[in-house]
Protein backbone atom coordinates (compact mmCIF):
# COMPACT_ATOMS: atom_id res chain seq x y z
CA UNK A 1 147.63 99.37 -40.16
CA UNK A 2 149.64 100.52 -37.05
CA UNK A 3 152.60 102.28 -36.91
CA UNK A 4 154.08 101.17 -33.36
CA UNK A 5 156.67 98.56 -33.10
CA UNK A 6 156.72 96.44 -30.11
CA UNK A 7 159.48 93.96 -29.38
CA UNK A 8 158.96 90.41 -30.44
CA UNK A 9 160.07 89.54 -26.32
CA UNK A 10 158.38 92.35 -24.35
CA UNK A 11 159.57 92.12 -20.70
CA UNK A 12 156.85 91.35 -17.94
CA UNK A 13 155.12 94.62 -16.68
CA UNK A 14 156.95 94.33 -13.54
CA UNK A 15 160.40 94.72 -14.95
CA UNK A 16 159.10 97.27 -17.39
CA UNK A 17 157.61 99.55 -14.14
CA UNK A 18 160.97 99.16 -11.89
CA UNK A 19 162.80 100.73 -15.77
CA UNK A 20 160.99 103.18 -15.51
CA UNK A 21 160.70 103.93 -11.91
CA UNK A 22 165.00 103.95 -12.68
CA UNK A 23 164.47 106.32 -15.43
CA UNK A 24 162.76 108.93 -13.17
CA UNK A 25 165.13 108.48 -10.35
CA UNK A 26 168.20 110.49 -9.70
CA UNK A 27 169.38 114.42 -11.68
CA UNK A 28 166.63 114.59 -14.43
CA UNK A 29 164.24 112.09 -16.11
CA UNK A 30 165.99 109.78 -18.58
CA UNK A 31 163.41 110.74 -20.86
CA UNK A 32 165.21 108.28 -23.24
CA UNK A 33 164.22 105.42 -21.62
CA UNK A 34 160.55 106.24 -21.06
CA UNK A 35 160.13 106.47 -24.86
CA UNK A 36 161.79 103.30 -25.30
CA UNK A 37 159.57 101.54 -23.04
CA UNK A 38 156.10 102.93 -23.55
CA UNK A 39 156.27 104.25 -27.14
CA UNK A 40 157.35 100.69 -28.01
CA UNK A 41 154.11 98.99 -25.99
CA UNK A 42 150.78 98.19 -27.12
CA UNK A 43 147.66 99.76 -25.05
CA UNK A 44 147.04 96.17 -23.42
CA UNK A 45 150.57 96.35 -22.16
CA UNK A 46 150.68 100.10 -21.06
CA UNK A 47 147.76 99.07 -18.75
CA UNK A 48 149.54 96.22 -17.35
CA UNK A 49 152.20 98.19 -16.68
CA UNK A 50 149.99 101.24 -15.33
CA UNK A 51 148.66 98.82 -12.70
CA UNK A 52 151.74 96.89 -12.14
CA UNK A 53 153.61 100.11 -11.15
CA UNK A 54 150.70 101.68 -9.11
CA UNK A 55 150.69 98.19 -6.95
CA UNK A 56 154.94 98.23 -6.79
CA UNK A 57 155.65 101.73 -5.76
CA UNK A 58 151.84 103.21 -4.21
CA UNK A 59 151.28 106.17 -6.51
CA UNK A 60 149.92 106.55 -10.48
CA UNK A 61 152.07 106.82 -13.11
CA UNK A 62 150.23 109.26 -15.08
CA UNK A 63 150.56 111.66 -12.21
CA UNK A 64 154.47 110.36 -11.75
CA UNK A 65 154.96 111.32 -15.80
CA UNK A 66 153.21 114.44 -15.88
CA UNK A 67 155.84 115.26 -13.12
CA UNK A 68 158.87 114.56 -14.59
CA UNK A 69 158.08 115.21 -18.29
CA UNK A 70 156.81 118.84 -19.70
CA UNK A 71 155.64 120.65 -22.70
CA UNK A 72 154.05 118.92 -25.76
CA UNK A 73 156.35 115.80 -24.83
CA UNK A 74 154.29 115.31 -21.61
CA UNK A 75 150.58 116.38 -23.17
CA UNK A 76 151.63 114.01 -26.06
CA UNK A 77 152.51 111.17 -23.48
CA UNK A 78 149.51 111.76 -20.95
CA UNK A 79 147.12 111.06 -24.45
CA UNK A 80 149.19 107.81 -25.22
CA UNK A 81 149.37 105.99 -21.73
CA UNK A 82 145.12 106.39 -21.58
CA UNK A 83 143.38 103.77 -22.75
CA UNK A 84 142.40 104.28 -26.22
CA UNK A 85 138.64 104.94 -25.54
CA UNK A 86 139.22 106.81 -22.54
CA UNK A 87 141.60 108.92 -24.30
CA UNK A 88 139.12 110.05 -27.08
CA UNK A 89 136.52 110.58 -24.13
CA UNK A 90 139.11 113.08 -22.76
CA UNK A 91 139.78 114.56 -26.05
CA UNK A 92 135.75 114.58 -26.30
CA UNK A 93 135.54 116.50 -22.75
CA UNK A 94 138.19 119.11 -23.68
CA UNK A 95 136.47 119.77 -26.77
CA UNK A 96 133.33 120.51 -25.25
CA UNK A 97 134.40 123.17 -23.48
CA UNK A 98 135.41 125.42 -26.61
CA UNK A 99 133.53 123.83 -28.93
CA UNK A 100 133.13 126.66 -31.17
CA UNK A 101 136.44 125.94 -31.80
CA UNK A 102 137.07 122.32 -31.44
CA UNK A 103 134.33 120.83 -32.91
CA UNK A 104 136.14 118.96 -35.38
CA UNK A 105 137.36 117.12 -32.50
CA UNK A 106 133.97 116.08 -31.80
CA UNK A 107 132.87 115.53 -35.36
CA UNK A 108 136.52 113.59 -36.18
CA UNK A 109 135.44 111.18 -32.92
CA UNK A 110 131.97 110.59 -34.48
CA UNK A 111 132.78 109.90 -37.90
CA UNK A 112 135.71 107.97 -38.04
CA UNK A 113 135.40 105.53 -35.14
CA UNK A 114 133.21 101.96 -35.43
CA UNK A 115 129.52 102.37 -33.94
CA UNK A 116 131.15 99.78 -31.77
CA UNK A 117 133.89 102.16 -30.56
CA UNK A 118 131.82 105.13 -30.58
CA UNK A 119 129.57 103.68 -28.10
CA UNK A 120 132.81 102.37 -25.90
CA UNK A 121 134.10 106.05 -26.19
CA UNK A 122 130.67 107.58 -24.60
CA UNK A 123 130.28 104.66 -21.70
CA UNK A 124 133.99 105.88 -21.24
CA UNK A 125 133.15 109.23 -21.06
CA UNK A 126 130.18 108.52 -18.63
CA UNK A 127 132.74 107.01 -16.11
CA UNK A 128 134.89 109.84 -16.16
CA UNK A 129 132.66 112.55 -16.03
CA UNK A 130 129.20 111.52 -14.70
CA UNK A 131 127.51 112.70 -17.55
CA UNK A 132 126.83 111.89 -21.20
CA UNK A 133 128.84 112.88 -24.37
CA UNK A 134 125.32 114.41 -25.80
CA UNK A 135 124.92 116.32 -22.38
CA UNK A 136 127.64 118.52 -22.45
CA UNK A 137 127.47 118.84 -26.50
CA UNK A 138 123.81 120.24 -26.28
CA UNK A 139 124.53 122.18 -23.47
CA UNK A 140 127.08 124.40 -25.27
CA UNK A 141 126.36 124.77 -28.96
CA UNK A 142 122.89 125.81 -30.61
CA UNK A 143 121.27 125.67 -33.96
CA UNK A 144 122.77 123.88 -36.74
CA UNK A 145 126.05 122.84 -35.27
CA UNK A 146 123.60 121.64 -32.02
CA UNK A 147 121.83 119.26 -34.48
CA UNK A 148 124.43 117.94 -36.44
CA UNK A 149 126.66 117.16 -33.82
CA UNK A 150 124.01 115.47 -31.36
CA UNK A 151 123.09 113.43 -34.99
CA UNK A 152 126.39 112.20 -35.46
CA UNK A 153 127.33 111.52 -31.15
CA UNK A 154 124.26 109.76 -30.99
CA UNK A 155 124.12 107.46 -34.10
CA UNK A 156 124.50 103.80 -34.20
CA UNK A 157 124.95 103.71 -38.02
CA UNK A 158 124.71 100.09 -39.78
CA UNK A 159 128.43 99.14 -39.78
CA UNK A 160 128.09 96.93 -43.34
CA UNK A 161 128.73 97.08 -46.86
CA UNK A 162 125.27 97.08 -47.77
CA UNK A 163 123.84 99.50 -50.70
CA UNK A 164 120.33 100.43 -51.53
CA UNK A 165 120.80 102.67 -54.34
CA UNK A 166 117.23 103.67 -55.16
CA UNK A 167 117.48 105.17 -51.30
CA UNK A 168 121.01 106.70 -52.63
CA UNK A 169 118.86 108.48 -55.44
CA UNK A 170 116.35 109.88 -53.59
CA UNK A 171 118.49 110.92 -51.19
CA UNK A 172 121.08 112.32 -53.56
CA UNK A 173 118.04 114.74 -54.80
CA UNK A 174 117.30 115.77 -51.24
CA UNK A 175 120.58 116.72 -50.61
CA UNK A 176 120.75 118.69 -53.45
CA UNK A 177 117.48 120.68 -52.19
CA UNK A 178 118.70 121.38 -48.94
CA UNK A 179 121.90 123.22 -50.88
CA UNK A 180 121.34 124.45 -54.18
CA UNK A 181 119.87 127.81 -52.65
CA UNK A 182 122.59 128.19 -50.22
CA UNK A 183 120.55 128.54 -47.46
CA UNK A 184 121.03 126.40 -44.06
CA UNK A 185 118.23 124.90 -43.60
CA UNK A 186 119.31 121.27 -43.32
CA UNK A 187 117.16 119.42 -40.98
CA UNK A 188 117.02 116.37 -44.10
CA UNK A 189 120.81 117.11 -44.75
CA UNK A 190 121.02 116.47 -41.11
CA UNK A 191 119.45 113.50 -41.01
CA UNK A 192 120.53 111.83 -43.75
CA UNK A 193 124.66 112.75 -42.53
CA UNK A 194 123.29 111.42 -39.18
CA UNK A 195 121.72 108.27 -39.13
CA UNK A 196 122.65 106.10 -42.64
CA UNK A 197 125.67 103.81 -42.98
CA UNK A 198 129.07 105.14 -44.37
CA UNK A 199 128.69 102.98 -47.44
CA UNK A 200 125.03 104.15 -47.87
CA UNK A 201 126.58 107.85 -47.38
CA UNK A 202 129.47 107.13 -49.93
CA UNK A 203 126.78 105.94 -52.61
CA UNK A 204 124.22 109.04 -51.83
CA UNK A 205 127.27 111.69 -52.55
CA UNK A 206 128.32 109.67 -55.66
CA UNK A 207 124.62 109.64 -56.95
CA UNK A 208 124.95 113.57 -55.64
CA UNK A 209 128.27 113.76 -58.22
CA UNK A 210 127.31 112.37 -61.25
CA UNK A 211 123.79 113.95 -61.40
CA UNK A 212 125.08 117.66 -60.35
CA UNK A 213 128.80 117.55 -61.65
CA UNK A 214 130.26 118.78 -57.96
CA UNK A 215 130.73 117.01 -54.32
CA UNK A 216 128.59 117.86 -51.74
CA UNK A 217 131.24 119.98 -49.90
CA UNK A 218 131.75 122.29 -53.31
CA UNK A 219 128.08 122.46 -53.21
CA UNK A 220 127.62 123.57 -49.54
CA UNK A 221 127.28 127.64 -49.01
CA UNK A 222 130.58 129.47 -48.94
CA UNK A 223 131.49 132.63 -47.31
CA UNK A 224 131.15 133.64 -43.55
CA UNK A 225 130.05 130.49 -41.00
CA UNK A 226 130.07 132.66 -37.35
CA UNK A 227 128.38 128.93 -36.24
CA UNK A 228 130.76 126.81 -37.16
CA UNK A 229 128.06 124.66 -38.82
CA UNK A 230 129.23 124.65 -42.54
CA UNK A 231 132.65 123.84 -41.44
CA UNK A 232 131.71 121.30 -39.07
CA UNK A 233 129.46 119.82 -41.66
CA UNK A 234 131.96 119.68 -44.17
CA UNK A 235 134.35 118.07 -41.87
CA UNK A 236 131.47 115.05 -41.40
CA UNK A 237 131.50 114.61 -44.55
CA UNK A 238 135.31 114.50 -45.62
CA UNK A 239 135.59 111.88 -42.62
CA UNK A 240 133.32 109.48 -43.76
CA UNK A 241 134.30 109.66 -47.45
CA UNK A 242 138.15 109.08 -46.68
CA UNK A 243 138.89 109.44 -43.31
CA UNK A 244 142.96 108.47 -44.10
CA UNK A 245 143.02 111.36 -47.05
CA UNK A 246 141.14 113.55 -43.70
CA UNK A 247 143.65 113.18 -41.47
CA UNK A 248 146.53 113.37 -44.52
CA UNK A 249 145.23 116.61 -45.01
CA UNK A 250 145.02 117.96 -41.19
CA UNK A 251 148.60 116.34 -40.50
CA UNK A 252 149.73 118.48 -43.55
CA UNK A 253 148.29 121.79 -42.37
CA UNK A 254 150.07 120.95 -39.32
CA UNK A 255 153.28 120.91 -40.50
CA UNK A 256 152.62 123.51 -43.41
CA UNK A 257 151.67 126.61 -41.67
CA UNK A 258 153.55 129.37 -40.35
CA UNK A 259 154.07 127.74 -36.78
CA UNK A 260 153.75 124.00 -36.05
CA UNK A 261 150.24 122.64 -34.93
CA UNK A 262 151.78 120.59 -31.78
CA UNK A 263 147.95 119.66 -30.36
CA UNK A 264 147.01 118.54 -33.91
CA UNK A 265 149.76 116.58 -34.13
CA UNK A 266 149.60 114.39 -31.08
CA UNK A 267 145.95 114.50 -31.26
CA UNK A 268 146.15 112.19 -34.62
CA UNK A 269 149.28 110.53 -34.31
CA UNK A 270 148.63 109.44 -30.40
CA UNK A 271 144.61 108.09 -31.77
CA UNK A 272 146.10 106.28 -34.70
CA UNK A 273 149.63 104.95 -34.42
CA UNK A 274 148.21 101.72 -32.71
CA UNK A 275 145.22 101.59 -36.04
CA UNK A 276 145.49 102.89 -39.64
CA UNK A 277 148.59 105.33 -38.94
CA UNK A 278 149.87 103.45 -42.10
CA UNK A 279 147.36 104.32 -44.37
CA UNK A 280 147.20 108.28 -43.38
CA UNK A 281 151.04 108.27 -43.78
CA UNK A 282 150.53 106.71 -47.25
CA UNK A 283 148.21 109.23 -48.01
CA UNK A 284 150.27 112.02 -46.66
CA UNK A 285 152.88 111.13 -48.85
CA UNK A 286 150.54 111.38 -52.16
CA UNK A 287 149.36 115.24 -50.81
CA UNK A 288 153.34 116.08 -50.08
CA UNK A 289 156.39 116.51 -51.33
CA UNK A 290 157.96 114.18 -48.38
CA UNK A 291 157.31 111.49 -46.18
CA UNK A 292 155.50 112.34 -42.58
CA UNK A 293 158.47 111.48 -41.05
CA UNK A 294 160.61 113.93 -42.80
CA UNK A 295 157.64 116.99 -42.09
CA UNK A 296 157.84 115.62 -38.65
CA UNK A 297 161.56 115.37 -38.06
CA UNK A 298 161.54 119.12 -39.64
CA UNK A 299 158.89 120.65 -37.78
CA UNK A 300 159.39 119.13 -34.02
CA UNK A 301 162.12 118.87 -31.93
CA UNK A 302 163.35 117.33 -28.41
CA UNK A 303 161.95 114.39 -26.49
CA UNK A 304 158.50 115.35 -28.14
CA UNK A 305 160.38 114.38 -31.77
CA UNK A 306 161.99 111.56 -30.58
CA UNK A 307 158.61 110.37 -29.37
CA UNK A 308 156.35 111.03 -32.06
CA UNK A 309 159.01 109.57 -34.19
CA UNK A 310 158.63 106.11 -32.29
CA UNK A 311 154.95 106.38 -32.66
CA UNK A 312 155.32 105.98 -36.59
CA UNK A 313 157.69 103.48 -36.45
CA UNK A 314 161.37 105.19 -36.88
């Protein structure tokens, strides 16, 4: 469930443009009033009011925010206002180009959306930047991390409940033969992570469980991963077992660490206050000591606070 609140009377998009053309006029950006009016709209609404205020005044609000705001207020703001496939398609993009070390971007993107919303994130990204998703992700990684990220970008996995659990079986032992020498040769491991349905996934690695005693993950090589492949791989799997606990445990390394993870946090927050924020704060709050709110309140501060804050509902 979603986290945003929005008013039960929600003022037409023309009076909520000329607020917010007010709030940027004058000494300094009432940076009060823009999170009062856009934290506290839905994404159908934000467009409204996108278009509304491009055809009152003559110039984009993006650009007119990302003028008056700064810092990880304004990156945190830019993600919101986007429409929510377009956003992840930007996400996607910026990923791309340092994917050796955002890959979990991609992988987080692939796993945890719909097939429906997948496939609206890559016509998304298409528009924006003339190319595919798959284009730029095969143009700059290789090997492993190559094949299982083009596998899980260009999937249309079965979206229902449906089990076959003779297929679980058998695929449950080829797992296990792609990792019990710790090698990486996973072109099955690949394929299977790839191309079946999450519920056919969740059955294979609980066939995987009771027959070898371990997860999958556990069983996966340890030690150095220059590729990024194990990790990545590992992150696949973790999203489509429980993508809330996922996300639970990303927020929390966020907020744990020596230094706050500000592009973490308004990378997860920003995708999922307006779907399942609920259920990753839930399961934040079973992996912690304190709510998300409280690691949040502790751990930000400013407009960019105040902002996240009204994402999750406070």
């Amino acid at each position: 469930m979603a986290t945003i609140t929005v008013p039960q009377v929600v003022p037409s998009s023309a009076e909520d443009a000329a607020a917010l053309m007010k709030a940027f006029q004058g000494w300094g950006t009432d940076e009060k009033a823009v999170i009062a009016i856009l934290a506290h709209r839905n994404s159908f609404q934000r467009k409204e009011i996108m278009l509304e205020y491009e055809e009152m005044y003559n110039e984009s609000l993006i650009q007119r925010l990302q003028s008056e705001l700064s810092g990880d207020f304004e990156r945190a703001m830019y993600h919101w206002i986007l429409d929510p496939m377009e956003r992840q398609a930007v996400m996607a993009n910026a990923a791309t180009k340092c994917i050796q070390e955002e890959y979990k971007i991609i992988v987080e993107i692939a796993c945890v959306n719909s097939p429906a919303e997948l496939v609206a994130i890559k016509k998304a990204y298409h528009v924006i930047y003339k190319c595919s998703l798959e284009e730029d992700v095969a143009a700059r990684t290789r090997g492993n991390l190559r094949s299982l990220l083009l596998a899980l970008v260009s999937t249309y996995r079965y979206d229902g409940d449906d089990v076959d659990m003779g297929l679980a079986k058998s695929e449950a032992k080829i797992v296990h033969e792609a990792v019990r020498n710790g090698t990486t040769d996973h072109e099955e491991l690949i394929r299977v992570v790839g191309t079946r349905s999450k519920a056919q996934l969740k059955a294979t690695f609980s066939c995987f469980r009771d027959e070898h005693g371990t997860s999958i993950t556990k069983a996966l090589p340890h030690g150095t991963d220059r590729t990024g492949y194990l990790h990545a791989l590992r992150t696949a799997l973790r999203c489509i077992v429980d993508g809330n606990k996922y996300f639970a445990k990303v927020l929390r390394t966020a907020t744990r660490n020596s230094g706050t993870d500000e592009d973490t946090l308004t990378r997860v927050i920003v995708v999922h206050a307006e779907k399942d924020m609920k259920d990753i704060s839930a399961a934040f709050q079973k992996r912690a000591s304190c709510t998300l709110q409280e690691a949040i309140a502790k751990e930000t501060s400013g407009d960019y606070k105040s902002f996240l804050m009204a994402l999750l509902g406070s």
